[in-house]
N, C-alpha and C. Protein backbone atom coordinates (compact mmCIF):
# COMPACT_ATOMS: atom_id res chain seq x y z
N UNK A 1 -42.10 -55.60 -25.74
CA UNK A 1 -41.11 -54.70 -25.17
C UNK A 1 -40.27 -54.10 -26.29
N UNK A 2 -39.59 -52.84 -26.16
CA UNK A 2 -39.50 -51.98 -27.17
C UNK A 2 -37.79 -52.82 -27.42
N UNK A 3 -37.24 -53.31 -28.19
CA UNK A 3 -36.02 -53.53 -28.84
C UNK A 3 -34.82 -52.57 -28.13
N UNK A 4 -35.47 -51.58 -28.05
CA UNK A 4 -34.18 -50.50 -27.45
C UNK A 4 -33.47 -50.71 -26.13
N UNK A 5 -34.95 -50.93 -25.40
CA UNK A 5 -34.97 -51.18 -23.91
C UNK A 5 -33.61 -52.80 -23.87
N UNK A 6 -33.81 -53.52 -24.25
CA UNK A 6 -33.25 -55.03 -24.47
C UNK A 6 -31.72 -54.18 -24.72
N UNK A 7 -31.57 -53.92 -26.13
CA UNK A 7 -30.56 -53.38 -26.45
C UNK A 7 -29.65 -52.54 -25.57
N UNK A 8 -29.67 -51.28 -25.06
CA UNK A 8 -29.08 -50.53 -23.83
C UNK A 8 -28.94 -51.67 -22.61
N UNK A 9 -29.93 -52.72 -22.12
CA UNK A 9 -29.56 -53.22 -21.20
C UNK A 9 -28.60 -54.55 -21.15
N UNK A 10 -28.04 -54.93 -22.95
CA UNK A 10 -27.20 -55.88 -23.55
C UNK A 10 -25.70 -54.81 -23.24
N UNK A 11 -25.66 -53.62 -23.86
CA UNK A 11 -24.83 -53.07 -23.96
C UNK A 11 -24.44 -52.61 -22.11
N UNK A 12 -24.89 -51.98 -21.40
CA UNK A 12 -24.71 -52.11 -20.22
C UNK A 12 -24.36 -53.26 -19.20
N UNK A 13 -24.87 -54.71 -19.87
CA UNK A 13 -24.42 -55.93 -19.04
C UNK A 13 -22.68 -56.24 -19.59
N UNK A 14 -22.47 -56.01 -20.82
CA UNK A 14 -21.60 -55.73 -21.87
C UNK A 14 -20.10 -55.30 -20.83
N UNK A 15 -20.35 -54.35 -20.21
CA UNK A 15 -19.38 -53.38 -19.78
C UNK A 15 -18.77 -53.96 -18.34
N UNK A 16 -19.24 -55.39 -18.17
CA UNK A 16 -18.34 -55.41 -16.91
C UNK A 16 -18.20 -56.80 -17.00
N UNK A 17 -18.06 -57.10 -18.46
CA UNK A 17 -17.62 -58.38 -18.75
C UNK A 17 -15.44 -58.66 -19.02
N UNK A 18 -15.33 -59.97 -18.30
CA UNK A 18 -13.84 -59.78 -18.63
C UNK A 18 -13.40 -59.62 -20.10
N UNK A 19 -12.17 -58.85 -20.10
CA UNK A 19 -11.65 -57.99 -21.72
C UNK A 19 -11.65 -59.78 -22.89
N UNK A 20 -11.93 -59.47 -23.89
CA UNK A 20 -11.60 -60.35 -25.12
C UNK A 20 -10.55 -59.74 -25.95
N UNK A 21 -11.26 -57.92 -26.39
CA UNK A 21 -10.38 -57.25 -27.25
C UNK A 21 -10.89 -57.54 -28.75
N UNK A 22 -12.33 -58.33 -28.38
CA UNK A 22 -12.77 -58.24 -29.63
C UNK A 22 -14.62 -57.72 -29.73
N UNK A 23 -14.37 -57.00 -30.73
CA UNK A 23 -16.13 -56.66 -30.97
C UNK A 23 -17.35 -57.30 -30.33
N UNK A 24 -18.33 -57.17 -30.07
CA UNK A 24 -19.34 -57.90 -30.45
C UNK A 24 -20.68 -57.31 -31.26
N UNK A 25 -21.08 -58.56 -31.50
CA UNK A 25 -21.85 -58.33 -32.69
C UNK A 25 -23.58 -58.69 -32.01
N UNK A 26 -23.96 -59.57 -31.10
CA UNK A 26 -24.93 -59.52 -30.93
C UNK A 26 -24.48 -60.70 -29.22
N UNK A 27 -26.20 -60.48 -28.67
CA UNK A 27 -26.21 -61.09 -27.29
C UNK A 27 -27.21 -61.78 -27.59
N UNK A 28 -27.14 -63.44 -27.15
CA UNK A 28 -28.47 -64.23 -27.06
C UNK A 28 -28.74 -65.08 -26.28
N UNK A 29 -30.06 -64.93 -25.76
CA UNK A 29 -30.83 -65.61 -24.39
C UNK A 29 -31.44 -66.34 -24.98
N UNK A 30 -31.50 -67.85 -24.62
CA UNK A 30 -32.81 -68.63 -24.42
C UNK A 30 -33.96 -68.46 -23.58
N UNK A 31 -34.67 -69.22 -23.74
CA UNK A 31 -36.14 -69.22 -23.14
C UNK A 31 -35.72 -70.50 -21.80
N UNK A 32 -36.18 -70.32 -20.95
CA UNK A 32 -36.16 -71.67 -20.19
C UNK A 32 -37.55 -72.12 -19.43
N UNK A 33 -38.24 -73.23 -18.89
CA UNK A 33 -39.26 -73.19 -18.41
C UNK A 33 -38.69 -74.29 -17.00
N UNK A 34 -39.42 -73.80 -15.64
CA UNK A 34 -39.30 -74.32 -14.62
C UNK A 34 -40.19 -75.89 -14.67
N UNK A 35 -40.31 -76.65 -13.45
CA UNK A 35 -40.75 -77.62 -13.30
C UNK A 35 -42.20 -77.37 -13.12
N UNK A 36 -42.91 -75.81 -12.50
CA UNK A 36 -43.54 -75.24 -12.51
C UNK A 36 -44.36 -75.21 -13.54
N UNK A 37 -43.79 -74.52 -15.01
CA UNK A 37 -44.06 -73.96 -16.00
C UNK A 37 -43.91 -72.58 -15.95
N UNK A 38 -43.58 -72.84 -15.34
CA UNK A 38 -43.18 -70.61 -15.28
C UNK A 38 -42.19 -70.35 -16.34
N UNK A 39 -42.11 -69.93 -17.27
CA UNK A 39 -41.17 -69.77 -18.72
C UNK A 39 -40.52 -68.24 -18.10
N UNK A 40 -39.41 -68.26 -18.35
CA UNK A 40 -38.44 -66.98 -18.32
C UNK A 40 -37.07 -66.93 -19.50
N UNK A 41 -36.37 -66.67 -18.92
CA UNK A 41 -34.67 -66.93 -19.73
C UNK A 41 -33.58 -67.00 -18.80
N UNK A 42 -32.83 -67.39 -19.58
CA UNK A 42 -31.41 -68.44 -18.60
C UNK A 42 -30.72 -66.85 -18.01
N UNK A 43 -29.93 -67.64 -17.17
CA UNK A 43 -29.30 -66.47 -16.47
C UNK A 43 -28.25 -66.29 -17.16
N UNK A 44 -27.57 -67.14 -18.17
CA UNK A 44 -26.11 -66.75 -19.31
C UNK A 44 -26.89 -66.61 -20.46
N UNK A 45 -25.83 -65.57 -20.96
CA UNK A 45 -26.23 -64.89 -22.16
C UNK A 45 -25.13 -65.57 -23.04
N UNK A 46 -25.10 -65.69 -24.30
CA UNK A 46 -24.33 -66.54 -25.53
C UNK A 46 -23.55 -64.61 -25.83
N UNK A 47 -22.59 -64.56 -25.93
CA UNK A 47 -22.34 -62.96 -26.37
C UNK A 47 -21.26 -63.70 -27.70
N UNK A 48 -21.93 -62.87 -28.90
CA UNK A 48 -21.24 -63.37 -30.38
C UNK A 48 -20.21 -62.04 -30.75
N UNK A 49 -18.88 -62.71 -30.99
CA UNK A 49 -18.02 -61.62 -31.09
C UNK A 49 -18.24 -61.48 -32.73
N UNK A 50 -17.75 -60.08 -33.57
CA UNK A 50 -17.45 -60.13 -35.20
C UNK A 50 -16.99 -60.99 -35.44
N UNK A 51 -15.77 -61.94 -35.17
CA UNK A 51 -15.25 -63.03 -36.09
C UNK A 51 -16.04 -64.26 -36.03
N UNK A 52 -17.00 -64.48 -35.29
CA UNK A 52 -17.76 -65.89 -35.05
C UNK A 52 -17.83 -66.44 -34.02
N UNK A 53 -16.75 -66.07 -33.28
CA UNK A 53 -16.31 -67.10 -31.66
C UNK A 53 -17.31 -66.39 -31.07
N UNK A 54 -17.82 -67.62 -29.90
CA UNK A 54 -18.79 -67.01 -28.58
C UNK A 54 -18.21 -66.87 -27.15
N UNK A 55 -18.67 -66.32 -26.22
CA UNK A 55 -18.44 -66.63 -24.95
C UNK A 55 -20.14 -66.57 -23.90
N UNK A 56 -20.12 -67.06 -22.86
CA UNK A 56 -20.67 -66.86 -21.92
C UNK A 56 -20.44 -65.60 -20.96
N UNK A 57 -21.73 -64.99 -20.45
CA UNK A 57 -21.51 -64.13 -20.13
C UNK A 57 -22.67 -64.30 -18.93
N UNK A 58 -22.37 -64.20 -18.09
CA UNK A 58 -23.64 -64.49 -16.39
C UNK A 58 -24.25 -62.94 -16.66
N UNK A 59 -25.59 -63.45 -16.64
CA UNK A 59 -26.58 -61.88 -16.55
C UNK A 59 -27.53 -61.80 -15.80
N UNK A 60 -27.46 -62.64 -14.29
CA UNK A 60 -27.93 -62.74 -13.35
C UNK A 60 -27.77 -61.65 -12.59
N UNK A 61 -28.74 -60.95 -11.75
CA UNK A 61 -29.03 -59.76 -11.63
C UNK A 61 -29.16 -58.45 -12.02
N UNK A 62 -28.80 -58.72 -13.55
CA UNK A 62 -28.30 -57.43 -14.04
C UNK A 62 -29.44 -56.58 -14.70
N UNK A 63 -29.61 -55.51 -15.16
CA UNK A 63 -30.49 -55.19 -16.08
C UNK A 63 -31.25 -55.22 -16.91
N UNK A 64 -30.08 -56.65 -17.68
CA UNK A 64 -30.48 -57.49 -19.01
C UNK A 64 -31.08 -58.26 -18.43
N UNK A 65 -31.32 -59.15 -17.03
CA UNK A 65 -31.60 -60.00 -17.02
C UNK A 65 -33.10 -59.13 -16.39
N UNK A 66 -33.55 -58.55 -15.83
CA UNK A 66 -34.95 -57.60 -15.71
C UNK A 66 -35.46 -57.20 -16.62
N UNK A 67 -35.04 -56.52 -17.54
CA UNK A 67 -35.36 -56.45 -19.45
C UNK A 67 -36.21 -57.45 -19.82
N UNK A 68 -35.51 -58.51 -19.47
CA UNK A 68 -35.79 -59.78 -19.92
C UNK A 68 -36.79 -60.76 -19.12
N UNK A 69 -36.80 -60.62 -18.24
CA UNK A 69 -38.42 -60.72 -17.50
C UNK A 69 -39.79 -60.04 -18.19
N UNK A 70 -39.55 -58.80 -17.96
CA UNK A 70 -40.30 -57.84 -18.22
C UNK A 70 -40.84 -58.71 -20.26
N UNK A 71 -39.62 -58.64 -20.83
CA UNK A 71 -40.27 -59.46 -21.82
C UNK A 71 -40.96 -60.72 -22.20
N UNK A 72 -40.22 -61.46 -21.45
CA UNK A 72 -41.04 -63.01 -20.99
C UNK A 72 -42.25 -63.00 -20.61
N UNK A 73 -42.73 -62.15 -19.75
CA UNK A 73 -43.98 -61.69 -18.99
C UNK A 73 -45.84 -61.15 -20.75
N UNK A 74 -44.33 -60.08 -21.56
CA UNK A 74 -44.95 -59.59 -22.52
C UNK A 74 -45.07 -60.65 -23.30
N UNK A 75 -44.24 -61.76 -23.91
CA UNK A 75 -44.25 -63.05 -24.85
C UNK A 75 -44.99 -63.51 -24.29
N UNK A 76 -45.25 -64.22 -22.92
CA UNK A 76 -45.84 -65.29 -22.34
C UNK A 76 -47.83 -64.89 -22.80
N UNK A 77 -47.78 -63.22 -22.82
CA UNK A 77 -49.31 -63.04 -23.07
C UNK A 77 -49.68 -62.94 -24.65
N UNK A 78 -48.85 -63.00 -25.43
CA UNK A 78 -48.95 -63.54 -26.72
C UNK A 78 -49.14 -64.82 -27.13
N UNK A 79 -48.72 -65.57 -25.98
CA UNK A 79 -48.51 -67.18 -26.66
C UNK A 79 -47.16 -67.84 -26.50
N UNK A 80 -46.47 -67.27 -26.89
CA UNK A 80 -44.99 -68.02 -26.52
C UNK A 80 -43.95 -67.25 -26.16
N UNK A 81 -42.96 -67.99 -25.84
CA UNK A 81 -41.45 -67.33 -25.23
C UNK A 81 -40.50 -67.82 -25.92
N UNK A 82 -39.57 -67.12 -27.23
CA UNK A 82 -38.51 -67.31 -27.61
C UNK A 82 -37.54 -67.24 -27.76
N UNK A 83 -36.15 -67.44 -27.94
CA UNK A 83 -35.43 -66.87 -27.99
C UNK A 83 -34.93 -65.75 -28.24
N UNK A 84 -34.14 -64.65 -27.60
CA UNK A 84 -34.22 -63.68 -27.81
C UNK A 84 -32.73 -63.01 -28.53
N UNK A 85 -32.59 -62.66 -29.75
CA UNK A 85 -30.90 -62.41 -30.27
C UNK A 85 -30.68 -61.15 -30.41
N UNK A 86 -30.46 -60.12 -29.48
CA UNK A 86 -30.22 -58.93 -29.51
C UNK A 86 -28.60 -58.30 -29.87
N UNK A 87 -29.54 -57.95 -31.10
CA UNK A 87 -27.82 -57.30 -31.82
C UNK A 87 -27.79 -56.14 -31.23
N UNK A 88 -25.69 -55.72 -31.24
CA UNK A 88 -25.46 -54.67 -30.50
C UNK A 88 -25.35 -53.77 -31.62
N UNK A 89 -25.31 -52.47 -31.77
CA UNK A 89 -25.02 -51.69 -32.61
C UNK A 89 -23.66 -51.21 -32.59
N UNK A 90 -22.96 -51.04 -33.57
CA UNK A 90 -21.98 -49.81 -33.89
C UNK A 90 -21.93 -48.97 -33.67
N UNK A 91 -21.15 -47.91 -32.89
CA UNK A 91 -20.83 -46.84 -33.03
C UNK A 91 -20.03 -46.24 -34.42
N UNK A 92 -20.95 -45.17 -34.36
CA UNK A 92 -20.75 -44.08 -35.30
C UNK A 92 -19.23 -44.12 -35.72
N UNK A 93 -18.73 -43.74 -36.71
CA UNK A 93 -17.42 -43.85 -36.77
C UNK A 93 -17.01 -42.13 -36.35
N UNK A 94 -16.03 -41.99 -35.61
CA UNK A 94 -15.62 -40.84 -34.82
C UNK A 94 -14.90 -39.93 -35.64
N UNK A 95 -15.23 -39.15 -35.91
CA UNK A 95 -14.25 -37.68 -36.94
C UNK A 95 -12.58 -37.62 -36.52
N UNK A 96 -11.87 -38.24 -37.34
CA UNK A 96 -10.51 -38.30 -36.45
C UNK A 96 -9.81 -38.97 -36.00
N UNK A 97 -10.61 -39.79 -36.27
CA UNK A 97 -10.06 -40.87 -34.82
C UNK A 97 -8.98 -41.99 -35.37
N UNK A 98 -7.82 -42.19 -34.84
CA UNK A 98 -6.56 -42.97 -35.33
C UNK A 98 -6.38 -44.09 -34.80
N UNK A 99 -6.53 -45.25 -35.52
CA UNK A 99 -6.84 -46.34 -35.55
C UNK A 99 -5.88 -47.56 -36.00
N UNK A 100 -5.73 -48.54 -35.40
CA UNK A 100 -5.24 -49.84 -36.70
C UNK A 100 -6.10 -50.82 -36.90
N UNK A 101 -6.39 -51.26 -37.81
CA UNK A 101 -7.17 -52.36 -38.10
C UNK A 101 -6.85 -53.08 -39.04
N UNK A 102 -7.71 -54.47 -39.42
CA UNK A 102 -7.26 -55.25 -40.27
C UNK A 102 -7.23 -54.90 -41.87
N UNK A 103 -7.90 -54.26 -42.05
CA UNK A 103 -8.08 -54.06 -43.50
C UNK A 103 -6.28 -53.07 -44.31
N UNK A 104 -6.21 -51.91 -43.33
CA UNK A 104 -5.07 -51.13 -43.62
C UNK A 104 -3.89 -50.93 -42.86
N UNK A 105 -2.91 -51.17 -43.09
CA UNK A 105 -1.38 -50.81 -42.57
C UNK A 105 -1.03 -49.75 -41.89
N UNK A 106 -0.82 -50.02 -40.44
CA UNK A 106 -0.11 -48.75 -39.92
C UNK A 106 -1.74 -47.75 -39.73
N UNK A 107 -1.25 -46.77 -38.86
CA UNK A 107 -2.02 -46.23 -37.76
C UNK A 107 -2.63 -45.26 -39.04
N UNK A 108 -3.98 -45.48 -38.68
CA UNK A 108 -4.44 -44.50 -39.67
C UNK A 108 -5.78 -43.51 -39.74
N UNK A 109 -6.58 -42.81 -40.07
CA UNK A 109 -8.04 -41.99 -39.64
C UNK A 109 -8.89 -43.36 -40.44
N UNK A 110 -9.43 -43.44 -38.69
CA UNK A 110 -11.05 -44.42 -38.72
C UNK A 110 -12.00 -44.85 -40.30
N UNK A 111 -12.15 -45.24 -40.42
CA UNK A 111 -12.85 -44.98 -41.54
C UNK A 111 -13.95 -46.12 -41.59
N UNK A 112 -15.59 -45.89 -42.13
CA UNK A 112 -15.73 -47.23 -42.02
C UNK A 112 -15.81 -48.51 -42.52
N UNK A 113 -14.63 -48.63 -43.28
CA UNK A 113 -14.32 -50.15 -43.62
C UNK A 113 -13.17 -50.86 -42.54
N UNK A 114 -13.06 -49.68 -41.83
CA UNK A 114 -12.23 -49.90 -40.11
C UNK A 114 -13.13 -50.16 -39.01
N UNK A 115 -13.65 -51.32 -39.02
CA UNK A 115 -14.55 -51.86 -38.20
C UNK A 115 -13.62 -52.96 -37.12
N UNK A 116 -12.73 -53.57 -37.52
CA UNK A 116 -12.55 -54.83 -36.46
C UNK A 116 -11.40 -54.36 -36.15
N UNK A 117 -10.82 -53.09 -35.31
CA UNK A 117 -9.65 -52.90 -34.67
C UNK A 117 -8.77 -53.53 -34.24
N UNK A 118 -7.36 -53.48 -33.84
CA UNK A 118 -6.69 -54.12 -33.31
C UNK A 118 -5.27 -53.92 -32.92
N UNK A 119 -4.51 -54.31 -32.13
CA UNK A 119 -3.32 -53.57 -31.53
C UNK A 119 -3.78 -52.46 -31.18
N UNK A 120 -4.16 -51.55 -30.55
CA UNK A 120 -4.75 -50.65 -30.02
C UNK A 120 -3.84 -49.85 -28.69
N UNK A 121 -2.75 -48.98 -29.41
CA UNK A 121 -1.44 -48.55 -29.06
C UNK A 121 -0.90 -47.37 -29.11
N UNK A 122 -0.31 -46.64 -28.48
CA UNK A 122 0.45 -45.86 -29.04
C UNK A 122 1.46 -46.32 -30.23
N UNK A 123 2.53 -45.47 -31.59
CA UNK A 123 2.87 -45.86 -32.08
C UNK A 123 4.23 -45.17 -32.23
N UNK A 124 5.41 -45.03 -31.89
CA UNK A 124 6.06 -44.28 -32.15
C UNK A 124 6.15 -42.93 -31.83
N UNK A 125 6.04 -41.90 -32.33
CA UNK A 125 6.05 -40.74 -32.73
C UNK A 125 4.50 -40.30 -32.73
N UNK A 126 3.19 -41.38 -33.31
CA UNK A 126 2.01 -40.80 -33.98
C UNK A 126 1.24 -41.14 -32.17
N UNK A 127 0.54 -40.23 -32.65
CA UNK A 127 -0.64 -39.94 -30.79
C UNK A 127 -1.38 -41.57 -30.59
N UNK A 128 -1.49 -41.06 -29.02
CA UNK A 128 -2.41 -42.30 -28.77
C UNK A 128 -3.35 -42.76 -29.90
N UNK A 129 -3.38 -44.59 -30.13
CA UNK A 129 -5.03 -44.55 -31.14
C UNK A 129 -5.82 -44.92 -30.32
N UNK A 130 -7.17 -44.51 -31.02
CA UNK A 130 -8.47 -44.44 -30.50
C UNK A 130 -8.80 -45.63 -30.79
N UNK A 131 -9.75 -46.20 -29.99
CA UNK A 131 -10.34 -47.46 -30.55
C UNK A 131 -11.81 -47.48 -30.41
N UNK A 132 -12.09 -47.31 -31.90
CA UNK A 132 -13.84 -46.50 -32.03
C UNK A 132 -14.83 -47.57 -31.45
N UNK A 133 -14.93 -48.85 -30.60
CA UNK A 133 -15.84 -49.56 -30.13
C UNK A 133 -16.11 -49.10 -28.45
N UNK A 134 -17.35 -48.53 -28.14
CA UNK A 134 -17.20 -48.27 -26.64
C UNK A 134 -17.81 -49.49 -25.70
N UNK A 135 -18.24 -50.86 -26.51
CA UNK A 135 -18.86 -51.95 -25.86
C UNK A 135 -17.94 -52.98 -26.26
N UNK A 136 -16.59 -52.49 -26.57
CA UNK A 136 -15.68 -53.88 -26.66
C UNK A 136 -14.55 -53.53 -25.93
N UNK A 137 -13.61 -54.29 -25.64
CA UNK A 137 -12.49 -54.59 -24.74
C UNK A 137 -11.52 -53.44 -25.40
């Protein structure tokens, strides 16, 4: 199964998860096998934020979790079923876009060594900031 397909359907399960306010960096499924032997993947997904911390994330019914059939089905006729660690991508950094993050002080244009946002505010006087992640909180 094509990587992309997995990917869009990580980022779409992504979007109706409760807020953290922090990045993520990748989504990962195990393999599980029934009493059967019928091999698939768990219905929680491991979701890895940028700083290291994880959470659980239920992906039972969702897209990701059909993706993910559909691949089990494709592994299972290869030989095995493994774990699956689907990194999310970055968005592009946005022309403009006013930001705070950890690296620089005070509200400033995106840039990309402005990756891990934060306080994500109006500031005074300076316009709403943008907060260049569209798959994080």
């Amino acid at each position: 199964m094509e990587t992309s397909k997995l990917t869009s359907a990580a980022v779409e399960a992504l979007q109706h998860r409760e807020s953290t306010g922090k990045a993520v960096t990748s989504v990962t499924v195990e393999a599980t096998t029934d009493d059967s032997g019928w091999i698939s993947y768990e219905d929680t997904a491991l979701v890895t934020h940028h700083d290291g911390e994880t959470q659980t994330l239920n992906i039972h019914g969702t897209a990701l979790s059909a993706a993910l059939e559909q691949h089990a089905n494709h592994e299972a006729e290869l030989g095995s079923v493994q774990i699956v660690v689907i990194p999310v991508p970055l968005p592009e950094v946005t022309p403009n876009n006013r930001v705070r993050c950890e690296e620089h002080p005070g509200v400033h244009t995106e840039t990309v060594a402005c990756r891990w946002p934060h306080n994500v505010h109006a500031d005074g006087d300076e316009p709403q900031v943008g907060h260049p992640y569209r798959v994080t909180d």
